[in-house]
PDB file of N, CA and C in Angstrom:
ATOM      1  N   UNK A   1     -77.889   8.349  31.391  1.00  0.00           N
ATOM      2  CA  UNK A   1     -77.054   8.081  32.539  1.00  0.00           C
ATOM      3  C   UNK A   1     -77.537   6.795  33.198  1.00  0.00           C
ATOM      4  N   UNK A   2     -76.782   5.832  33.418  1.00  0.00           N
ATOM      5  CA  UNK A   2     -76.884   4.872  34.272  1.00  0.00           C
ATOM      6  C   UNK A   2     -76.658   4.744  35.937  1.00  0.00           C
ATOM      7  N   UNK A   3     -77.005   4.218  37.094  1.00  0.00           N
ATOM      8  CA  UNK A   3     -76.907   3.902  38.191  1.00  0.00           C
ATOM      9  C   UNK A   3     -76.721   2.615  38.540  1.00  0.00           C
ATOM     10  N   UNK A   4     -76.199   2.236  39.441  1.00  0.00           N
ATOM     11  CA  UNK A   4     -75.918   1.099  39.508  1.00  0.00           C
ATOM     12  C   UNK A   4     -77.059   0.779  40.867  1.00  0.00           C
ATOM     13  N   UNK A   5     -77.996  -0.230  40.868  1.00  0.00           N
ATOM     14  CA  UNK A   5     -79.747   0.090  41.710  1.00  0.00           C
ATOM     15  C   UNK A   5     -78.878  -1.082  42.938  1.00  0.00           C
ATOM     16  N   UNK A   6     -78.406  -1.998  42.072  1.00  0.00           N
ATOM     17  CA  UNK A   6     -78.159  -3.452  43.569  1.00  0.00           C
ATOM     18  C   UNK A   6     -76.837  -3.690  43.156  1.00  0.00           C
ATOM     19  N   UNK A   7     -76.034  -4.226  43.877  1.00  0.00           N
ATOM     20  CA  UNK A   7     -74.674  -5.186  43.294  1.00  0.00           C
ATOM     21  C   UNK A   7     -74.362  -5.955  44.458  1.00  0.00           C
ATOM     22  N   UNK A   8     -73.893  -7.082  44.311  1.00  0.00           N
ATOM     23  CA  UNK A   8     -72.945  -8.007  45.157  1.00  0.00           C
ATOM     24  C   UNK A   8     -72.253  -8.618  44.586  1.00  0.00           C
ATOM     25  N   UNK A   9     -71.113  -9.206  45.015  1.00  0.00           N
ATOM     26  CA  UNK A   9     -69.839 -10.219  44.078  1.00  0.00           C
ATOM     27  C   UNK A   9     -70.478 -11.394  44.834  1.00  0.00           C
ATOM     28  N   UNK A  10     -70.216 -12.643  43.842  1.00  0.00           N
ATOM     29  CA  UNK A  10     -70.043 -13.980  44.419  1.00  0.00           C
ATOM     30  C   UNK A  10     -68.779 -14.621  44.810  1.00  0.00           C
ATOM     31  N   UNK A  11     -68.072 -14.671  45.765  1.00  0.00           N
ATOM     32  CA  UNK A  11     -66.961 -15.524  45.728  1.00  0.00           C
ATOM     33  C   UNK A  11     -66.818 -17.154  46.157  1.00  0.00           C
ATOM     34  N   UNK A  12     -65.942 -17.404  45.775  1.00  0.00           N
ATOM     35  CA  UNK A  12     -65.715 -19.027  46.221  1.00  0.00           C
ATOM     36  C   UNK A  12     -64.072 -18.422  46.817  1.00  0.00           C
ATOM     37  N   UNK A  13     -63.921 -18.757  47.811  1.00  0.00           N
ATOM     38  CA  UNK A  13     -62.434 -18.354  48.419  1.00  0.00           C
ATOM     39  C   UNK A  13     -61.965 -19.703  49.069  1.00  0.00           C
ATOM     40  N   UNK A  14     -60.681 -20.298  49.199  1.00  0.00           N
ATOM     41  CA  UNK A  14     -60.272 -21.096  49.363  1.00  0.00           C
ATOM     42  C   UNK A  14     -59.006 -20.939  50.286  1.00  0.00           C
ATOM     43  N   UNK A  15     -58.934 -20.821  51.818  1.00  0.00           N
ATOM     44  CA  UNK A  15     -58.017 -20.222  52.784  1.00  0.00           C
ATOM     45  C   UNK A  15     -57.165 -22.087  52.824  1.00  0.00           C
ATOM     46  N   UNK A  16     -55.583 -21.861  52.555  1.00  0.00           N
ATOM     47  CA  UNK A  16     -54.972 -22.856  52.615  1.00  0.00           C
ATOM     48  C   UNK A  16     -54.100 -23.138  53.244  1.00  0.00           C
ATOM     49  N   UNK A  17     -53.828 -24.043  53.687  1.00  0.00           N
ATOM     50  CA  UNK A  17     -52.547 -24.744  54.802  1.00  0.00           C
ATOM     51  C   UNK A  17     -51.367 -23.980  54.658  1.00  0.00           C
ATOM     52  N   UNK A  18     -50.287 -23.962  56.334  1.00  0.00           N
ATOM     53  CA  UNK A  18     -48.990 -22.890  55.379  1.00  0.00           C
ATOM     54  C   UNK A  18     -48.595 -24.199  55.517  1.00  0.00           C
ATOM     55  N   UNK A  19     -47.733 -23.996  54.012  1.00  0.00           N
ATOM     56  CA  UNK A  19     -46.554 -25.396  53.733  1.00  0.00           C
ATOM     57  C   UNK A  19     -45.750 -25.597  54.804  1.00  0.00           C
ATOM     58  N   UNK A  20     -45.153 -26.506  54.844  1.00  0.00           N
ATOM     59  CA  UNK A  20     -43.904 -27.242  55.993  1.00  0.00           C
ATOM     60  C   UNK A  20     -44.440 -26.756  57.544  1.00  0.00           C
ATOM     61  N   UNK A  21     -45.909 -27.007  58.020  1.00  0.00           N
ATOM     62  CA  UNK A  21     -46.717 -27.171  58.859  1.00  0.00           C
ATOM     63  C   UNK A  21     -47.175 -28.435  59.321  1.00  0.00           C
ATOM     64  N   UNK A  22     -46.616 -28.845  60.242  1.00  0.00           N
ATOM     65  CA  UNK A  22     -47.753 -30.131  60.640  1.00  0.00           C
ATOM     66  C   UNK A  22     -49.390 -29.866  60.338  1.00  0.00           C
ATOM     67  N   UNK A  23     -50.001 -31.111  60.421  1.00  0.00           N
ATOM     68  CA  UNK A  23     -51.398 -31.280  59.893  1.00  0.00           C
ATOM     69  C   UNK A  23     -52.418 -30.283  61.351  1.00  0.00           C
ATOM     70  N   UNK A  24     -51.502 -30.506  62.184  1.00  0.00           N
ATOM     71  CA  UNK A  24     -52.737 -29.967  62.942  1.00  0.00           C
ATOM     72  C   UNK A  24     -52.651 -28.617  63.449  1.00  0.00           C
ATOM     73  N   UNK A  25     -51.174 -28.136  63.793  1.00  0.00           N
ATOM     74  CA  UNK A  25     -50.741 -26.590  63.616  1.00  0.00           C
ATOM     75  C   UNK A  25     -51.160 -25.976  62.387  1.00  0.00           C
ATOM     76  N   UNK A  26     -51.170 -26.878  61.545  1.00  0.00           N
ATOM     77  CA  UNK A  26     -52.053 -25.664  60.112  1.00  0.00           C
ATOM     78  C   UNK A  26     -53.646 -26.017  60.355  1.00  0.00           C
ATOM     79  N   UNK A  27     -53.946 -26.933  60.685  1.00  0.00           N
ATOM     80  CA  UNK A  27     -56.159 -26.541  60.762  1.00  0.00           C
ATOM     81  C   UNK A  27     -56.055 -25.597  61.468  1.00  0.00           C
ATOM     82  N   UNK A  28     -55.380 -25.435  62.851  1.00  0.00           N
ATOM     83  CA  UNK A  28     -56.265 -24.323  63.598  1.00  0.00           C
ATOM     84  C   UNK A  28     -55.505 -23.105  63.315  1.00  0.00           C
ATOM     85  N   UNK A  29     -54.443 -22.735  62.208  1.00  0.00           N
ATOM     86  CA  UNK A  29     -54.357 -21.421  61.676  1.00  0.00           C
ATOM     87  C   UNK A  29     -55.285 -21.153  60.425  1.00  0.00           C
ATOM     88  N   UNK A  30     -55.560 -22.292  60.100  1.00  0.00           N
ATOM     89  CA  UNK A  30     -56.328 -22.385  59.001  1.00  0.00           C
ATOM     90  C   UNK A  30     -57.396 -21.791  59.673  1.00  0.00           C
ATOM     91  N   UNK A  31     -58.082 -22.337  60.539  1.00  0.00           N
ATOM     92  CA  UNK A  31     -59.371 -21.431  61.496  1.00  0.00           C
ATOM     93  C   UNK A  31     -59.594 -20.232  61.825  1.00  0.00           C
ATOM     94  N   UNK A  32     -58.509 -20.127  62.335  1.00  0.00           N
ATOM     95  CA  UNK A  32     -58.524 -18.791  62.566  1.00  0.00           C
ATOM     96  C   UNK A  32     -58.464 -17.430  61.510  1.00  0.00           C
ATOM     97  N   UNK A  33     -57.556 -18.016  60.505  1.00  0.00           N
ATOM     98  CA  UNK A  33     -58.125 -16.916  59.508  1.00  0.00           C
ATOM     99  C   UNK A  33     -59.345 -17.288  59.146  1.00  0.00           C
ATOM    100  N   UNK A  34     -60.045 -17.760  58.661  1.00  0.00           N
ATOM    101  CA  UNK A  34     -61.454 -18.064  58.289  1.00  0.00           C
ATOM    102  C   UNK A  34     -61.958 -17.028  59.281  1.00  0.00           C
ATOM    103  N   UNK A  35     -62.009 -17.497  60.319  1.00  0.00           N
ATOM    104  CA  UNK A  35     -62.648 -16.523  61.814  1.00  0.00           C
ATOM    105  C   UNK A  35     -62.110 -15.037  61.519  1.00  0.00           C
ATOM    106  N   UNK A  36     -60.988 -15.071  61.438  1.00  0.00           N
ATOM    107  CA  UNK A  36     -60.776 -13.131  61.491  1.00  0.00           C
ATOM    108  C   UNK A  36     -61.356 -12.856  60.414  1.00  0.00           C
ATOM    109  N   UNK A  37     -61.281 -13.501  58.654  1.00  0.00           N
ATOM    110  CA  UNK A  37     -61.998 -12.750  57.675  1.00  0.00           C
ATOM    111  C   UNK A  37     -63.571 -12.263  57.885  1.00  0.00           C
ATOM    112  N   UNK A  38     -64.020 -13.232  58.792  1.00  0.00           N
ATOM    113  CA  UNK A  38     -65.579 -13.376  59.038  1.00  0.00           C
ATOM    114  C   UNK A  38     -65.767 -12.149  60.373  1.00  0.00           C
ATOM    115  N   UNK A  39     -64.316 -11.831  61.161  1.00  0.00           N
ATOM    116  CA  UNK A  39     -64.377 -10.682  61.689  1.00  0.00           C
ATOM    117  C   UNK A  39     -64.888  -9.208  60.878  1.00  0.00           C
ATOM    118  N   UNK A  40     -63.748  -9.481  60.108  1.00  0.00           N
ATOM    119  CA  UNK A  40     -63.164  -8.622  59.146  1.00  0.00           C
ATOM    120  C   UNK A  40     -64.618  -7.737  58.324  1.00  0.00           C
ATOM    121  N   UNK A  41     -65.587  -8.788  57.958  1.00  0.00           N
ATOM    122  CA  UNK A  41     -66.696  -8.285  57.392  1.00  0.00           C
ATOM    123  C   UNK A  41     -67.394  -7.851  58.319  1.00  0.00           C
ATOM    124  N   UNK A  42     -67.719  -7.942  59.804  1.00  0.00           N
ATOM    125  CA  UNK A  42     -68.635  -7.449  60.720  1.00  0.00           C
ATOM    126  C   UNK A  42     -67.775  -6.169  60.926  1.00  0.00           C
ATOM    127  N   UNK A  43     -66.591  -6.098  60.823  1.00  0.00           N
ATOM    128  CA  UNK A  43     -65.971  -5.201  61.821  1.00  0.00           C
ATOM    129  C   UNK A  43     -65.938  -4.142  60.391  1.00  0.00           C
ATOM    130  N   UNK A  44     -66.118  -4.061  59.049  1.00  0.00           N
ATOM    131  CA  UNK A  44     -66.011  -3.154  57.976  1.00  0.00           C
ATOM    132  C   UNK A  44     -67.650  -2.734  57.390  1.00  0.00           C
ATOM    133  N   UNK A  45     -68.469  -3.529  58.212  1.00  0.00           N
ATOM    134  CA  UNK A  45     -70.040  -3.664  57.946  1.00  0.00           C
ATOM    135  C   UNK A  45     -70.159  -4.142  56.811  1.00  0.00           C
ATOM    136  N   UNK A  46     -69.385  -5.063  56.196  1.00  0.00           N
ATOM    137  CA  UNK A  46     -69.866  -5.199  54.495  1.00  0.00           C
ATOM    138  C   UNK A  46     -70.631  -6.175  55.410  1.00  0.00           C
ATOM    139  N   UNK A  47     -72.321  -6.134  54.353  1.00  0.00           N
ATOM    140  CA  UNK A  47     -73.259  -6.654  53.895  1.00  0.00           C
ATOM    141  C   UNK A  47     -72.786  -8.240  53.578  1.00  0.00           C
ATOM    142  N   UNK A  48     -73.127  -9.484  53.937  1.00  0.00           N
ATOM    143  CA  UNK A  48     -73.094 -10.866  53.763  1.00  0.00           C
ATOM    144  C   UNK A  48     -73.691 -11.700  53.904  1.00  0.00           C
ATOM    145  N   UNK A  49     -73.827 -12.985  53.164  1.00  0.00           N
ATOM    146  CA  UNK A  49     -74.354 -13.764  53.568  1.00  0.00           C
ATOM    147  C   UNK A  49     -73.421 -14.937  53.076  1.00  0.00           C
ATOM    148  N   UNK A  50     -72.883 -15.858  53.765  1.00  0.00           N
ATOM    149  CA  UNK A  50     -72.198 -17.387  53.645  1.00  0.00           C
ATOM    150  C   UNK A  50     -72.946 -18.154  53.047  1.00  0.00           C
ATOM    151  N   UNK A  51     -72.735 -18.616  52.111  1.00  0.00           N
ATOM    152  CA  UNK A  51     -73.477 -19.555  51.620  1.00  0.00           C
ATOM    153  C   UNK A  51     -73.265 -21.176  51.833  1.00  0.00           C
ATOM    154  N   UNK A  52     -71.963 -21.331  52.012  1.00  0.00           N
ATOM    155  CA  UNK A  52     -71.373 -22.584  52.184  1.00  0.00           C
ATOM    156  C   UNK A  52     -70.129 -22.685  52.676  1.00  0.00           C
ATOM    157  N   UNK A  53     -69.617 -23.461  53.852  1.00  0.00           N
ATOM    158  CA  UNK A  53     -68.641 -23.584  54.149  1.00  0.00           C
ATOM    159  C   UNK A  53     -68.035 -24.916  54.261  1.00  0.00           C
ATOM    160  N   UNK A  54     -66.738 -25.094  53.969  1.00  0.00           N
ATOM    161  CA  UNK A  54     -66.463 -27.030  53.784  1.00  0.00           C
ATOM    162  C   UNK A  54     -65.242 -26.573  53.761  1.00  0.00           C
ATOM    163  N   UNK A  55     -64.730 -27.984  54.853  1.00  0.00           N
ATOM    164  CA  UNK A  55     -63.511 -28.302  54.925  1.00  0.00           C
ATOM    165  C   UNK A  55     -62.912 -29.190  54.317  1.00  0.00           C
ATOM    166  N   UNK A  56     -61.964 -29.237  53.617  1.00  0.00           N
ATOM    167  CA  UNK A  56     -61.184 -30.067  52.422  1.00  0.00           C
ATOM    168  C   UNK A  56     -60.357 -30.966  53.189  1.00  0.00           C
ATOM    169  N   UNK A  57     -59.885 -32.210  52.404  1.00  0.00           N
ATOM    170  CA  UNK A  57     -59.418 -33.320  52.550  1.00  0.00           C
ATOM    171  C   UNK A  57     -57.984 -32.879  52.976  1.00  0.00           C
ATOM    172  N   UNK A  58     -57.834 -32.092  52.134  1.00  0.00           N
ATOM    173  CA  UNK A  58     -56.209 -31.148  52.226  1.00  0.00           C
ATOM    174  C   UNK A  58     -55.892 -30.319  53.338  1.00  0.00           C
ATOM    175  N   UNK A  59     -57.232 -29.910  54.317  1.00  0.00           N
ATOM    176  CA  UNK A  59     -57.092 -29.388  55.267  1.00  0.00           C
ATOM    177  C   UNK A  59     -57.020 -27.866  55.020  1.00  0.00           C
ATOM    178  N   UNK A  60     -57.279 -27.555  53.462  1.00  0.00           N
ATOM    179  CA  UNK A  60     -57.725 -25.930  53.500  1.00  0.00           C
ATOM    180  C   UNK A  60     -59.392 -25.858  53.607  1.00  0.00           C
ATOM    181  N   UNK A  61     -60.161 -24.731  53.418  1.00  0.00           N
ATOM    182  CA  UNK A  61     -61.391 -24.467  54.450  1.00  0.00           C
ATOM    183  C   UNK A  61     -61.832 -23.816  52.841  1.00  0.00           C
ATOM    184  N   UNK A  62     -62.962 -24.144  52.290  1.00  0.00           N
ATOM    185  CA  UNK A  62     -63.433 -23.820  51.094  1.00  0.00           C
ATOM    186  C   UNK A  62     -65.003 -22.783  51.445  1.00  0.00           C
ATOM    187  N   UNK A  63     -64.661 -21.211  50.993  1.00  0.00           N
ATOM    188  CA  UNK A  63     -66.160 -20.429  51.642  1.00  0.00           C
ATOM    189  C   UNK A  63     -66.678 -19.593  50.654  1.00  0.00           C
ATOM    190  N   UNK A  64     -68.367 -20.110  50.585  1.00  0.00           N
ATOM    191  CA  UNK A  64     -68.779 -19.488  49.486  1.00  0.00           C
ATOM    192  C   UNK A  64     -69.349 -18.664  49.754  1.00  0.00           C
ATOM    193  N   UNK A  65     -69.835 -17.339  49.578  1.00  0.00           N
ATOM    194  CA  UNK A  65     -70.106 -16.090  49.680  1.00  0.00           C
ATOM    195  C   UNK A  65     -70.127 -14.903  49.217  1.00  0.00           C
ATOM    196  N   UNK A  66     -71.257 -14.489  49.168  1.00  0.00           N
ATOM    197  CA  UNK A  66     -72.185 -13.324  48.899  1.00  0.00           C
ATOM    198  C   UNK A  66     -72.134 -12.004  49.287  1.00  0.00           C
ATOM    199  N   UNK A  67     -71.069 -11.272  48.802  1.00  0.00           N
ATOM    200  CA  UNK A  67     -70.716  -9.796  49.566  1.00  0.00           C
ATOM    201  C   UNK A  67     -71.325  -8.536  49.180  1.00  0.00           C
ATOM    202  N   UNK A  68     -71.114  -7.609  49.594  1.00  0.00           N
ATOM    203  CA  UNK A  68     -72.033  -6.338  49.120  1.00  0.00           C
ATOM    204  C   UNK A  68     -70.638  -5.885  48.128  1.00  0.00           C
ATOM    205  N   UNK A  69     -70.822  -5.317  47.384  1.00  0.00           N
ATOM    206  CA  UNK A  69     -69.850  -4.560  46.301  1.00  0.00           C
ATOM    207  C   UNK A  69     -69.724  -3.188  46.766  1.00  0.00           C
ATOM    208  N   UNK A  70     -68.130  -2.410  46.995  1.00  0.00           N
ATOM    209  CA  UNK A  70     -67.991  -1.647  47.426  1.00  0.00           C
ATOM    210  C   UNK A  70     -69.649  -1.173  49.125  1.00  0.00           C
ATOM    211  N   UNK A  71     -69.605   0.397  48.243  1.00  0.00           N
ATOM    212  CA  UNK A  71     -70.473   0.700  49.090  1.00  0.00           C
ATOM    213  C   UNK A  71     -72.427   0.197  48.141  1.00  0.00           C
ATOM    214  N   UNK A  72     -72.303  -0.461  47.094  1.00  0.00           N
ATOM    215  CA  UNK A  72     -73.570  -0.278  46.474  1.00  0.00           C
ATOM    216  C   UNK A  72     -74.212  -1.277  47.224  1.00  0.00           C
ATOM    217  N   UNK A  73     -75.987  -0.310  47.250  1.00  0.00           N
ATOM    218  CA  UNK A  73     -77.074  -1.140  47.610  1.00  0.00           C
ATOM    219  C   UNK A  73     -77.165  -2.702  47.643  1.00  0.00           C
ATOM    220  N   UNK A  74     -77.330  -3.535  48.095  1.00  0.00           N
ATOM    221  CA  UNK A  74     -77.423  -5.325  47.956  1.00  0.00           C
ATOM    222  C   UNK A  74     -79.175  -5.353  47.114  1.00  0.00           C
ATOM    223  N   UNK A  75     -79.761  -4.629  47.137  1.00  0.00           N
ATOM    224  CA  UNK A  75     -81.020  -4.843  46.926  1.00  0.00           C
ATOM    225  C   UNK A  75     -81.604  -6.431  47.390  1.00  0.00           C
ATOM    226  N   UNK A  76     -82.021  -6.745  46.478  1.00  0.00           N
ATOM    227  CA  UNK A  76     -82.818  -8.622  47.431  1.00  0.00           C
ATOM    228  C   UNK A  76     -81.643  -9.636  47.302  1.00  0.00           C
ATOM    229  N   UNK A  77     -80.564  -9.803  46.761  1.00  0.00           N
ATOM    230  CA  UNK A  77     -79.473 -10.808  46.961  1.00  0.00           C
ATOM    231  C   UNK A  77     -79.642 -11.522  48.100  1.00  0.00           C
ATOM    232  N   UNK A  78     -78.902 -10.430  49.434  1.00  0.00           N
ATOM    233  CA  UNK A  78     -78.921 -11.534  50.310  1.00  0.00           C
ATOM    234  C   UNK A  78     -80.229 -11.682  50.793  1.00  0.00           C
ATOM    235  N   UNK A  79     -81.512 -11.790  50.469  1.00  0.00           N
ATOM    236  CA  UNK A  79     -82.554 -12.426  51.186  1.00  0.00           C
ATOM    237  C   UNK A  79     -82.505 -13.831  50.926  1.00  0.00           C
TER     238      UNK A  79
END
């Protein structure tokens, strides 16, 4: 029988402009989801750590990150 001891996913997620938006009505919706997803993980307790965040030329918001998998242990990942 196997157990699964640590797990986390890596993602690269890429939150993007809504089309037929002016440039600056889409950054700060663009922000704000960024902000609620980053709610979203405090407010569900998943386990995280950000690794990188960058804003694109295009004006979508590029975030790299380190999540806990389902409910399994993180073991040393995010240290």
């Amino acid at each position: 029988m196997k157990r699964v001891q640590a797990a986390c996913i890596c993602q690269t997620l890429r939150f993007l402009p809504k089309e037929g938006w002016n440039r600056s009505e889409s950054a700060v919706l663009v922000r704000q989801e960024v902000e609620q997803y980053k709610k979203n993980l405090e407010r569900y307790h998943i386990l995280h750590r950000i690794v990188e965040e960058q804003e694109q030329p295009d004006g979508s918001i590029l975030v790299k990150i380190i999540r806990q998998h389902n409910a399994s242990p993180v073991g040393n990942y995010l240290d």
